[in-house]
C-alpha atoms as a PDB file:
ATOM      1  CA  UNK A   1      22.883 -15.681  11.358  1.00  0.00           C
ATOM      2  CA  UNK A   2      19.351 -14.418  10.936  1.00  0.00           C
ATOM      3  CA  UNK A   3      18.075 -17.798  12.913  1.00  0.00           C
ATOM      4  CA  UNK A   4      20.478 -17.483  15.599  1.00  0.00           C
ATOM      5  CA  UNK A   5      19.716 -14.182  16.561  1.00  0.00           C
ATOM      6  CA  UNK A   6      15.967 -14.614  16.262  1.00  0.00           C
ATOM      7  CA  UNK A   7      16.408 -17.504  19.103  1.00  0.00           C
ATOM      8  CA  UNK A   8      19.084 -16.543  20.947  1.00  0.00           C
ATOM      9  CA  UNK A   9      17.840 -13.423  22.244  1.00  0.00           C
ATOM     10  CA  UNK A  10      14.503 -15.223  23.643  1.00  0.00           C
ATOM     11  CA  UNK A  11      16.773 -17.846  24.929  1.00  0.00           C
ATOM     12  CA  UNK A  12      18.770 -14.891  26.640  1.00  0.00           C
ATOM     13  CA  UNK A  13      15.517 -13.913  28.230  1.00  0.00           C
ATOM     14  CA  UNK A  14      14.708 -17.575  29.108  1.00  0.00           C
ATOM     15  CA  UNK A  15      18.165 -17.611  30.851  1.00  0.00           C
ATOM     16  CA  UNK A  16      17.968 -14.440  33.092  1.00  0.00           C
ATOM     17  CA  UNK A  17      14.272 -15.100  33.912  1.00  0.00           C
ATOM     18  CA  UNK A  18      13.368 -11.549  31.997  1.00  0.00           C
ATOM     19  CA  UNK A  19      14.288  -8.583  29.573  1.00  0.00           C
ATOM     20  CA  UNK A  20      17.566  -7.525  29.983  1.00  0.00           C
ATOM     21  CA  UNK A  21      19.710  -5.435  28.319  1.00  0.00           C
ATOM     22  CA  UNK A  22      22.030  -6.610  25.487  1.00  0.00           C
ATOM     23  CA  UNK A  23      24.462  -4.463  23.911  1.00  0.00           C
ATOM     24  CA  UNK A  24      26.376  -6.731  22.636  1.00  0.00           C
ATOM     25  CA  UNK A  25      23.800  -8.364  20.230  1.00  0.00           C
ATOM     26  CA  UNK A  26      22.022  -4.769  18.600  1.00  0.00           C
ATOM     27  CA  UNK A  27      19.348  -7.207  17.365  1.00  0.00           C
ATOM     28  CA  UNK A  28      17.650  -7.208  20.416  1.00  0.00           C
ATOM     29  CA  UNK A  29      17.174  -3.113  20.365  1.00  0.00           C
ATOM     30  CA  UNK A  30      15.019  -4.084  17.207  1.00  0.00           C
ATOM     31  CA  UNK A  31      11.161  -4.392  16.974  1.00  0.00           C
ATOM     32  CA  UNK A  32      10.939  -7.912  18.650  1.00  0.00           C
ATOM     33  CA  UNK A  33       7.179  -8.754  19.260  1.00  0.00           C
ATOM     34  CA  UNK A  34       7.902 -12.412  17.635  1.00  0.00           C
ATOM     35  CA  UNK A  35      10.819 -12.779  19.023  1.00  0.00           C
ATOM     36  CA  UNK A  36       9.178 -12.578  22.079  1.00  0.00           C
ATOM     37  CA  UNK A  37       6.724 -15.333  20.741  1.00  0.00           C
ATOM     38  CA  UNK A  38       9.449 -17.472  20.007  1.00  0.00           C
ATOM     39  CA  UNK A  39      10.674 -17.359  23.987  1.00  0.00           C
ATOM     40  CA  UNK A  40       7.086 -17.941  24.977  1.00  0.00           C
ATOM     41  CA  UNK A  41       7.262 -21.209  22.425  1.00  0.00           C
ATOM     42  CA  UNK A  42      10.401 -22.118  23.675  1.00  0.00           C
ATOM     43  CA  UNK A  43       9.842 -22.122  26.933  1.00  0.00           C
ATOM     44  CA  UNK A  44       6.974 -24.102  26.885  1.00  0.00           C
ATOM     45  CA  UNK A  45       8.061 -26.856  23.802  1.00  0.00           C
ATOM     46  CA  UNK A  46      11.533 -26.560  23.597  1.00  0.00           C
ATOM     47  CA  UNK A  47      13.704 -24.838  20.593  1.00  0.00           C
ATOM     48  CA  UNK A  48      11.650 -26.741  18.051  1.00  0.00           C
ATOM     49  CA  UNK A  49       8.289 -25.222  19.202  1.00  0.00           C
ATOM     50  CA  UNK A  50       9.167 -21.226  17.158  1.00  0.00           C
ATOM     51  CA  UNK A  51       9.968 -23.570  14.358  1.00  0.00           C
ATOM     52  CA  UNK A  52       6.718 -25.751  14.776  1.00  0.00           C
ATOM     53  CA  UNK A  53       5.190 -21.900  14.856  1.00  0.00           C
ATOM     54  CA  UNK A  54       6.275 -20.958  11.786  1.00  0.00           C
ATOM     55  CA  UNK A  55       5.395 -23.795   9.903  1.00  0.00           C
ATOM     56  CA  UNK A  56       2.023 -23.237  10.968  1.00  0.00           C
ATOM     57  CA  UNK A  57       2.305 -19.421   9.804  1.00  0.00           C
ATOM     58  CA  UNK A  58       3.888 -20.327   6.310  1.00  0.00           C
ATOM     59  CA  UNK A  59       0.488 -22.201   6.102  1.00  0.00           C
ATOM     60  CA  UNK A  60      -1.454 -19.889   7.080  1.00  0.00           C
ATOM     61  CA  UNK A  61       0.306 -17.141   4.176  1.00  0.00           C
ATOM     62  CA  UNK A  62      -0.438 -19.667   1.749  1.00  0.00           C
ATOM     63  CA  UNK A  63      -4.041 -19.348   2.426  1.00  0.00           C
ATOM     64  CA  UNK A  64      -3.697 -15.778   2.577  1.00  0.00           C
ATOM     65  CA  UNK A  65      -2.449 -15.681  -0.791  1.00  0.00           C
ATOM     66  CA  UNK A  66      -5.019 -18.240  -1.987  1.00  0.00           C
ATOM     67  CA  UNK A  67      -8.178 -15.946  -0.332  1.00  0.00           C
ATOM     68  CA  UNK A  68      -6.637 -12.761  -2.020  1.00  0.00           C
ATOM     69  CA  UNK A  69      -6.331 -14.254  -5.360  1.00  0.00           C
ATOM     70  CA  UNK A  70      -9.845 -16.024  -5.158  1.00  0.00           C
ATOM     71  CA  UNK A  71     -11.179 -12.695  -4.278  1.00  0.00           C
ATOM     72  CA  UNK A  72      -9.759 -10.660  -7.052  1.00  0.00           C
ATOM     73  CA  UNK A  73     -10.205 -13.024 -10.017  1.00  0.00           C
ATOM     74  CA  UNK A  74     -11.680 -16.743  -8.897  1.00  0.00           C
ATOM     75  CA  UNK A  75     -10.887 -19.859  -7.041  1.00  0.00           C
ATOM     76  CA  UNK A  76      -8.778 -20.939  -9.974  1.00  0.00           C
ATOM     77  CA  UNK A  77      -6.353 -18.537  -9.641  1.00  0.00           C
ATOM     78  CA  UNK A  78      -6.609 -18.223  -6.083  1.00  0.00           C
ATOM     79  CA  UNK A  79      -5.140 -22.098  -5.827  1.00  0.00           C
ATOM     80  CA  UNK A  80      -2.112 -21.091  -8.885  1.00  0.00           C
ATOM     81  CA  UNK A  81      -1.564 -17.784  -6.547  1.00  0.00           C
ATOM     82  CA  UNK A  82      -0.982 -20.298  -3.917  1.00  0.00           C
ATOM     83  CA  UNK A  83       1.125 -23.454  -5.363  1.00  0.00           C
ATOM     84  CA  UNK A  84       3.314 -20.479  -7.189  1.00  0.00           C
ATOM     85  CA  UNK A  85       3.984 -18.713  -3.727  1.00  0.00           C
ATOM     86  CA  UNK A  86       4.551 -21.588  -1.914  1.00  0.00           C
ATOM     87  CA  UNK A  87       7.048 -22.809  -4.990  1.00  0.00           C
ATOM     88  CA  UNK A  88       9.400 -20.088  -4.203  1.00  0.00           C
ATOM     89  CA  UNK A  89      12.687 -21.717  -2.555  1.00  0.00           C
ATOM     90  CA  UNK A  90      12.791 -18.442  -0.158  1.00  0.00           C
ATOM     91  CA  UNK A  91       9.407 -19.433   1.206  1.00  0.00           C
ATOM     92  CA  UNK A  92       9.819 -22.751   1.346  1.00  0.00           C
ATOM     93  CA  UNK A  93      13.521 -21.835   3.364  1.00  0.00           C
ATOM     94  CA  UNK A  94      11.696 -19.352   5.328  1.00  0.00           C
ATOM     95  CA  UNK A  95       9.008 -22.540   6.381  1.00  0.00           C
ATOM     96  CA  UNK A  96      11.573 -24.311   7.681  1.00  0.00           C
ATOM     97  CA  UNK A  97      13.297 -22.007  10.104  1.00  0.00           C
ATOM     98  CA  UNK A  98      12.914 -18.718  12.299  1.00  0.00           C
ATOM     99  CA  UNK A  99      13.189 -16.002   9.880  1.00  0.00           C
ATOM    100  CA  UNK A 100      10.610 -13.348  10.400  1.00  0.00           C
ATOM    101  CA  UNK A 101       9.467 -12.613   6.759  1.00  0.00           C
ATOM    102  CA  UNK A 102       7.013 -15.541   6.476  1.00  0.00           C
ATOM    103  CA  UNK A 103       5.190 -13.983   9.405  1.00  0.00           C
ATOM    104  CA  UNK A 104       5.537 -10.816   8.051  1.00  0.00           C
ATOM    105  CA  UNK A 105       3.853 -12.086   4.487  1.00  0.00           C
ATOM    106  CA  UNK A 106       1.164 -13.441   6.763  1.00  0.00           C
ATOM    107  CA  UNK A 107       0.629 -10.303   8.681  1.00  0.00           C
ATOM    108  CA  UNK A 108       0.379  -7.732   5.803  1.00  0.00           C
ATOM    109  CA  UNK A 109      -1.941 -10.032   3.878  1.00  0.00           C
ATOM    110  CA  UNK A 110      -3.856 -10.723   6.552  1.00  0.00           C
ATOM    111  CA  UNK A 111      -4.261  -6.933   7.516  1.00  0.00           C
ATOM    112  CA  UNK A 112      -4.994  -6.207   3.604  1.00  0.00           C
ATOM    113  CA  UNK A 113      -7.757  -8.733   3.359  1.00  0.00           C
ATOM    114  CA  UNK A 114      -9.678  -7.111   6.511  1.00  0.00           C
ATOM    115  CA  UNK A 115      -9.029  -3.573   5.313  1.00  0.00           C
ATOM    116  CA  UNK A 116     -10.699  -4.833   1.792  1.00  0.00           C
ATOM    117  CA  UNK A 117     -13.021  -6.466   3.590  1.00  0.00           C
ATOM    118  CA  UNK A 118     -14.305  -3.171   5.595  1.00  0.00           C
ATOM    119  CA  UNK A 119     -13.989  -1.630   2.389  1.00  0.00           C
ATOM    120  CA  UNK A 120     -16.954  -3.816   1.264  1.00  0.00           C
ATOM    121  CA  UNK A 121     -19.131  -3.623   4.105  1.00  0.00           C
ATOM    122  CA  UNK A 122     -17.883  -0.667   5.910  1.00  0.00           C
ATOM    123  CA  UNK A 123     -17.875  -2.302   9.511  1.00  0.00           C
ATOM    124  CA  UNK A 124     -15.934  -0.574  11.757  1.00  0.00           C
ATOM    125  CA  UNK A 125     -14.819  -3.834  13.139  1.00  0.00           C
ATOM    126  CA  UNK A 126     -12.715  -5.314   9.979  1.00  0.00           C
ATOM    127  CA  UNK A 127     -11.110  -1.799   9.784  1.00  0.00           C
ATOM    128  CA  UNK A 128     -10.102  -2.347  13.947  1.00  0.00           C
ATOM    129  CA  UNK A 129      -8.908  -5.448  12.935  1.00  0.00           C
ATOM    130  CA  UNK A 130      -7.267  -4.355   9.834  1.00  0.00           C
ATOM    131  CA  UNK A 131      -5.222  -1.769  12.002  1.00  0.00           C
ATOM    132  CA  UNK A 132      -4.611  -4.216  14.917  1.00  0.00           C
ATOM    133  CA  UNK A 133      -2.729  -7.011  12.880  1.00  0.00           C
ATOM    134  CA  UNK A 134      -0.849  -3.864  11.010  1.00  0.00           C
ATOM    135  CA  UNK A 135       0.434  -3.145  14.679  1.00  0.00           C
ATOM    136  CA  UNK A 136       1.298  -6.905  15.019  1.00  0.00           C
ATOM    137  CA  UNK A 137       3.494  -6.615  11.834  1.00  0.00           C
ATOM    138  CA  UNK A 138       5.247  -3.214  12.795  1.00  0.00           C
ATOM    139  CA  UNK A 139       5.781  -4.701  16.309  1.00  0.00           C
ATOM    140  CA  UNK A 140       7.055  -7.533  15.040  1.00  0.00           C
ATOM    141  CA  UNK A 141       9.472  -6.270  12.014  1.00  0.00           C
ATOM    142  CA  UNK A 142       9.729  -2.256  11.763  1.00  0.00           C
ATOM    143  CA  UNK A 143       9.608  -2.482   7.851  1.00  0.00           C
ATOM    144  CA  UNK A 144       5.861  -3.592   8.101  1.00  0.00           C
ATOM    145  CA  UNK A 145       4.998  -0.075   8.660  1.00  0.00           C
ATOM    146  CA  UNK A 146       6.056   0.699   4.734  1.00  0.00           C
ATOM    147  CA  UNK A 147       2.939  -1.135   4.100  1.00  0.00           C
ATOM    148  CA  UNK A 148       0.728   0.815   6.670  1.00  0.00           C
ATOM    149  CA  UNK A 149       1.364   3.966   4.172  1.00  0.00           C
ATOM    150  CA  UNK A 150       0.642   2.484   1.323  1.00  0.00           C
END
């Protein structure tokens, strides 16, 4: 269900040349910003492009997860953080299709990693980007914006 609606809204789109309303599917009346990525995708590669996408997101998390460990404790743990996250069957089922939680896992940790890092230096700039990819999350699943209070 979850993969069906996350395409077949953008292919909606695709169809009418647009936004348009759709009552019928109350998905679409949900934050949507990848969603909207996937239509771009699509329309340029096809309906395997969003799932090309989040391949290269689930990556991309597992480096997250690898920089956040390496920064708290050391590269050791850093690479377990990473080969344990990746082990999870719900993230390796969430690399294969168009869920939105892998991109979600990439957002927030990518967000926390600038915020600690303009907690280092105090550069305005890591704390701009730090609030910029916490927009991307909210904008692309509303419950990223728990993590914006903590």
């Amino acid at each position: 269900m979850k993969q069906n609606v996350y395409l077949a809204v953008p292919k909606i789109y695709l169809q009418h040349g647009g936004l348009v309303d759709l009552p019928y599917i109350w998905n679409s009346y949900m934050a949507h910003l990848l969603s909207l990525f996937y239509g771009l995708c699509m329309a340029i590669g096809g309906i395997v492009a969003p799932k090309v996408l989040i391949l290269f997101f689930g990556v991309l998390a597992v480096g997250a997860v690898y920089v956040l460990g390496s920064r708290f404790f050391n590269t050791e743990v850093g690479a377990w953080a990473a080969l344990l996250f990746y082990s999870v069957p719900v993230v390796i089922a969430s690399s294969a299709n168009t869920s939105l939680d892998l991109a979600q896992t990439l957002f927030i940790a990518s967000s926390a990693l600038a915020f600690f890092r303009w907690y280092e230096t105090r550069q305005w700039g890591w704390m701009a980007a730090s609030g910029w990819i916490a927009g991307v999350a909210t904008a692309s699943k509303i419950v990223a914006l728990s993590t914006l209070i903590v």
